[in-house]
Protein backbone atom coordinates (compact mmCIF):
# COMPACT_ATOMS: atom_id res chain seq x y z
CA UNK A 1 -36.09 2.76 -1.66
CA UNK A 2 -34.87 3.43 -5.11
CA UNK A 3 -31.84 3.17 -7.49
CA UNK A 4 -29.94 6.06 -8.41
CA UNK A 5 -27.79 4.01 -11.32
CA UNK A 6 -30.87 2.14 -12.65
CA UNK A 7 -33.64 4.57 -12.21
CA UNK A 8 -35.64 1.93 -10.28
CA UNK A 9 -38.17 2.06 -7.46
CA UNK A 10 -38.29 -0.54 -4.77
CA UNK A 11 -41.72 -0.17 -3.00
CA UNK A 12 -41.72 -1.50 0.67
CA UNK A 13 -43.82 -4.63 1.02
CA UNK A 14 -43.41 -5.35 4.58
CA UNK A 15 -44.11 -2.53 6.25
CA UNK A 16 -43.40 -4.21 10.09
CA UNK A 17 -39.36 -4.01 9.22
CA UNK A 18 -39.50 -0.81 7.10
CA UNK A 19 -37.20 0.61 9.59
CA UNK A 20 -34.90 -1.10 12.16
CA UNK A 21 -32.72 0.99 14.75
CA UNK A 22 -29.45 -0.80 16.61
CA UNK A 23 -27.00 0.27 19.07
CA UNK A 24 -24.13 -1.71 16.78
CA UNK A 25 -25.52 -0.27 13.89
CA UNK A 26 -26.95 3.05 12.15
CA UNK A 27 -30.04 2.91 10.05
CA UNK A 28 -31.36 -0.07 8.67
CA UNK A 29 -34.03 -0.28 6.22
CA UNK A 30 -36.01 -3.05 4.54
CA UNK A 31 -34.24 -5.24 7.46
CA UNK A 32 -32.37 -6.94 6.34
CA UNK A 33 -32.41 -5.37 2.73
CA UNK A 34 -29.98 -2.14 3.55
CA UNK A 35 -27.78 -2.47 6.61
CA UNK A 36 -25.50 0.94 7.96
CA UNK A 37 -23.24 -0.34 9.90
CA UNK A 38 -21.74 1.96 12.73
CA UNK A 39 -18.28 3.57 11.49
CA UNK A 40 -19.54 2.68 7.75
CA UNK A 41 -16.72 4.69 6.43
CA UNK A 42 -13.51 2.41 8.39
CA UNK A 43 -14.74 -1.06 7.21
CA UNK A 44 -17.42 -2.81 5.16
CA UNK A 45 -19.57 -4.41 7.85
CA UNK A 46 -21.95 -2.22 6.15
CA UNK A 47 -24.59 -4.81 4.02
CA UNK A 48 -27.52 -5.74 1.62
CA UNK A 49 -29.45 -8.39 1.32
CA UNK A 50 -31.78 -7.19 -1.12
CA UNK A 51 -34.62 -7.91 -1.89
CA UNK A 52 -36.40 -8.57 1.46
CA UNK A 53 -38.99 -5.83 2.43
CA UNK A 54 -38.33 -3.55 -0.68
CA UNK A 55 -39.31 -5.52 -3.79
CA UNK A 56 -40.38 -3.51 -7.03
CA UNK A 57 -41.29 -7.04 -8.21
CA UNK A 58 -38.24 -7.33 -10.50
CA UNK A 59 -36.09 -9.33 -8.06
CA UNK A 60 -35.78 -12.19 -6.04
CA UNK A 61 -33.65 -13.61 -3.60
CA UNK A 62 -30.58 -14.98 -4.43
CA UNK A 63 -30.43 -13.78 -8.54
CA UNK A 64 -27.60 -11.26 -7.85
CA UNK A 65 -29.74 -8.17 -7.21
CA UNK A 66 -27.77 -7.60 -3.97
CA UNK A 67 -24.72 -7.06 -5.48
CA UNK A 68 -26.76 -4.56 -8.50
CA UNK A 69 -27.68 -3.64 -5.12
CA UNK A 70 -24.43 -2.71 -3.56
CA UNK A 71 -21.93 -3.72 -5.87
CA UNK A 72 -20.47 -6.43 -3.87
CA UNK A 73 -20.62 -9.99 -4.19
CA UNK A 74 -21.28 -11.31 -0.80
CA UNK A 75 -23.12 -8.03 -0.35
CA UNK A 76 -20.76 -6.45 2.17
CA UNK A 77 -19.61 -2.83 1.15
CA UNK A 78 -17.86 0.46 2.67
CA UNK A 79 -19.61 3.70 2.87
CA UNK A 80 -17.62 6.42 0.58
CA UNK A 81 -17.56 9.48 2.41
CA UNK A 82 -17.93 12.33 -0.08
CA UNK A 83 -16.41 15.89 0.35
CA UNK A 84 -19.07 18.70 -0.61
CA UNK A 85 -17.49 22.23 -1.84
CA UNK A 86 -18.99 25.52 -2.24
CA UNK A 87 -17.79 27.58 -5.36
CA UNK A 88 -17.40 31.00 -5.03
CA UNK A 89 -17.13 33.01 -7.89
């Protein structure tokens, strides 16, 4: 896992929850570090509890990583959806 705003690379150290796969929700990685939930983009059941199984080290529980993480306090947050447009010159 890494950080696009901080540059910073979270190595997976439990490698029996790198990836978790729900019915309720979409990918989940880390579990329970990064949590997509199903219809991301309509609500913010979406979550991060970071740092579980990806730890560069830097972190621990509980010292407000998971909302550096996420940007969200109680480390619930909406998926953006982002519009992609070819230029054509």
């Amino acid at each position: 896992m890494f950080s696009l705003t901080s540059g910073e690379r979270y190595p997976l150290v439990n490698k029996n929850k790198a990836i978790w796969c729900s019915q309720a929700f979409g990918p989940s990685f880390g579990y329970p570090d990064l949590e997509i939930a199903d219809k991301a983009a309509y609500h913010s059941n979406s979550c991060a509890n970071f740092p579980q199984c990806f730890n560069n080290g830097n972190y621990t529980p509980g010292t407000g990583s998971t909302q550096m993480f996420c940007g969200s306090k109680n480390g619930h947050f909406k998926i953006k959806e982002w519009e992609v447009y070819e230029l054509i010159f």
